[in-house]
Protein backbone atom coordinates (compact mmCIF):
# COMPACT_ATOMS: atom_id res chain seq x y z
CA UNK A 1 -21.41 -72.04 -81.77
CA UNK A 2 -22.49 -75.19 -80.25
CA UNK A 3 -22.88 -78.77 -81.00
CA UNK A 4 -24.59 -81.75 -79.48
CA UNK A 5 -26.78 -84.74 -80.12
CA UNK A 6 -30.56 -84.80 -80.57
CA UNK A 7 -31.76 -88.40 -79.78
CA UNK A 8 -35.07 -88.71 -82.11
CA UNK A 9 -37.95 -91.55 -81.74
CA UNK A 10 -39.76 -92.53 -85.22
CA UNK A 11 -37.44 -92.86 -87.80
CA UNK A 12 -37.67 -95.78 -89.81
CA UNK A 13 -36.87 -94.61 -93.31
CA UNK A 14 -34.78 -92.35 -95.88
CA UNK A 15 -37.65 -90.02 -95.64
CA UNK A 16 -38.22 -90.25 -92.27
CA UNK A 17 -34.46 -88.94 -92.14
CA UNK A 18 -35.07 -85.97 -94.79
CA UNK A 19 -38.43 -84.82 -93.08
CA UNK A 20 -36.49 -84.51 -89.68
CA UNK A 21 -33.73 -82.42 -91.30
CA UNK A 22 -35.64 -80.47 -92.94
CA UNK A 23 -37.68 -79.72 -89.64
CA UNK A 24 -34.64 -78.99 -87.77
CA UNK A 25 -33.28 -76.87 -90.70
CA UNK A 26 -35.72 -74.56 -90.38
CA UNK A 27 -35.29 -73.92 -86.28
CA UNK A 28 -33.89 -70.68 -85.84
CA UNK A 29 -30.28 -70.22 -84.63
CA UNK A 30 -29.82 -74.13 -86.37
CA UNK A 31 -26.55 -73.70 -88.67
CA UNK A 32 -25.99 -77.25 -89.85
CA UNK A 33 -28.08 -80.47 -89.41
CA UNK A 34 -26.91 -83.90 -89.67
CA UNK A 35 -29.48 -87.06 -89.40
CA UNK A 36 -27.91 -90.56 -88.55
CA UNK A 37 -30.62 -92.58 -89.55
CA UNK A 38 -29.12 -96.00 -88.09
CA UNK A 39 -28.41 -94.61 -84.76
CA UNK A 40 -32.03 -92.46 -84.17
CA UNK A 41 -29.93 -89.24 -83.58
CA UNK A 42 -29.05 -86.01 -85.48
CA UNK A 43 -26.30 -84.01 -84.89
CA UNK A 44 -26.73 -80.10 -84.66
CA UNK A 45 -24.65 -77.08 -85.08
CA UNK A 46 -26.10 -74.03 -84.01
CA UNK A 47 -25.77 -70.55 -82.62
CA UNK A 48 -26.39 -69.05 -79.03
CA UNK A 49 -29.79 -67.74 -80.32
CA UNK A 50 -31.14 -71.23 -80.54
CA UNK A 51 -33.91 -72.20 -78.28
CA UNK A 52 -33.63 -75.87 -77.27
CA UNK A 53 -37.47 -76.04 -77.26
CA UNK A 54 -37.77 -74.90 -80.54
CA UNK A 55 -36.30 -78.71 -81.74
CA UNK A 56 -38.97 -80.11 -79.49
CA UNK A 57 -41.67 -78.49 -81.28
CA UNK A 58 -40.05 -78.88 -84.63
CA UNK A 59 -40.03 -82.53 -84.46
CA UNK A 60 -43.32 -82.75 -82.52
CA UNK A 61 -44.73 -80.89 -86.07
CA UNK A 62 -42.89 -83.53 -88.32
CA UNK A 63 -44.50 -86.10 -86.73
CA UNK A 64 -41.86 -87.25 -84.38
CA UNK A 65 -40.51 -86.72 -80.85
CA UNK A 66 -37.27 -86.84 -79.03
CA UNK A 67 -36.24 -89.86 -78.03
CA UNK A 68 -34.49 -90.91 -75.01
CA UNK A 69 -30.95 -89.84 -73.79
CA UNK A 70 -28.20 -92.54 -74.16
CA UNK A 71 -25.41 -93.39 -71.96
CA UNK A 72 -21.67 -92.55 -73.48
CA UNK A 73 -19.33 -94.87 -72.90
């Protein structure tokens, strides 16, 4: 299992939050999905089967794209 940060562009609501969960939900090799809404990221759990450009394409589909990498302090 892995786990990492997904940066996402176009949020701007509650249901802008549920519609990119349920997108990434539905990624193969995704085990758990969790949207932070204020900070425009979601955190993913998810197996070695996963294709990183499959949560591309799964937010492309939902409208929304991934948005750009941030600096940790």
């Amino acid at each position: 299992m892995r786990t990492f940060s997904l940066p996402i562009d176009g949020m701007t609501c509650g249901g802008c939050a549920a519609a990119v969960t349920s997108a990434l939900q539905k990624v193969p090799g995704v085990l758990r999905v969790e949207v932070n809404l204020a900070e425009h990221h979601a955190l993913i759990t998810a197996n070695e089967q996963l294709q990183p450009h499959a949560l591309d394409a799964a937010l492309t589909k939902a409208g929304f794209r991934r948005g750009p990498e941030t600096a940790q302090a």
